[in-house]
Protein backbone atom coordinates (compact mmCIF):
# COMPACT_ATOMS: atom_id res chain seq x y z
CA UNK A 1 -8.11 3.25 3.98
CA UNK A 2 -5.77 4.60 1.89
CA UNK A 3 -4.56 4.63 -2.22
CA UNK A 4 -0.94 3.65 -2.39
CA UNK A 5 1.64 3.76 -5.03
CA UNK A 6 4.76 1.12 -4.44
CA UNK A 7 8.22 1.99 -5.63
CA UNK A 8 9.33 -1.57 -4.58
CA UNK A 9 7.34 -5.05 -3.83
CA UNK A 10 7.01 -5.22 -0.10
CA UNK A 11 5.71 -8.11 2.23
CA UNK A 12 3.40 -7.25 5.14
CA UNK A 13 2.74 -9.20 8.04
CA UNK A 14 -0.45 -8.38 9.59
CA UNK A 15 -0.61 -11.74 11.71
CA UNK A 16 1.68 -14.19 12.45
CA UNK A 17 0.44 -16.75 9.69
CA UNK A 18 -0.94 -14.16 6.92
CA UNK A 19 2.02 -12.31 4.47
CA UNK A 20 -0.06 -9.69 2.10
CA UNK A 21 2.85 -8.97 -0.57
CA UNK A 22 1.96 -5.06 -2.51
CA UNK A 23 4.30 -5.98 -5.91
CA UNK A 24 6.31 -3.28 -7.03
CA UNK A 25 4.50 -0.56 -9.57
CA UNK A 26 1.29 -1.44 -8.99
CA UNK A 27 -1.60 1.07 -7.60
CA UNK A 28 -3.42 -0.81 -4.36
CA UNK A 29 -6.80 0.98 -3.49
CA UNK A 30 -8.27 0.76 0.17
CA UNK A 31 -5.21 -0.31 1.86
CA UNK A 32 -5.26 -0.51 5.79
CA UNK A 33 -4.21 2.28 7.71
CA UNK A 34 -1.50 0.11 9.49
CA UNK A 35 -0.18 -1.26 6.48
CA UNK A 36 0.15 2.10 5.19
CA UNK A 37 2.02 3.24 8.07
CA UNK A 38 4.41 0.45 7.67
CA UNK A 39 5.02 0.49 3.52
CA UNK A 40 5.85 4.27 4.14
CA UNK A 41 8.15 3.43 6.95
CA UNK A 42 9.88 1.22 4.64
CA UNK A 43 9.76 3.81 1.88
CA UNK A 44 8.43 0.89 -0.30
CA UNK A 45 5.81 3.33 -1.53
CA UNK A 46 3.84 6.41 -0.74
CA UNK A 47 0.15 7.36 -0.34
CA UNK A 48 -1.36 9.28 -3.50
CA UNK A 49 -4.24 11.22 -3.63
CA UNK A 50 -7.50 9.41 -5.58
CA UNK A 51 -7.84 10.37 -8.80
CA UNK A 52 -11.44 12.79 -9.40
CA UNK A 53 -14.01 10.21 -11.30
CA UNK A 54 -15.43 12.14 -14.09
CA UNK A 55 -19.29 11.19 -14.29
């Protein structure tokens, strides 16, 4: 799982009859490694690194 940043809305397709749609300038925490691999394909967005939590 993976922290990505989209620079455009994107619709993934995981199975045939679910669409998981990442909107455009939002920050999406735990995303799948395969959906990953296909946003960045797409150059709809790009994996960032966590942010350190400051406790």
């Amino acid at each position: 799982m993976k922290t990505v940043l989209m620079n455009r809305t994107f619709d993934y397709r995981p199975r045939r009859a679910v669409i998981v749609v990442y909107a455009a300038g939002q920050r999406y925490e735990r995303v799948p490694e395969a959906a990953v691999r296909a946003i960045v394909a797409a150059h709809a967005g790009e994996v960032v690194a966590k942010p350190e939590r400051d406790e």
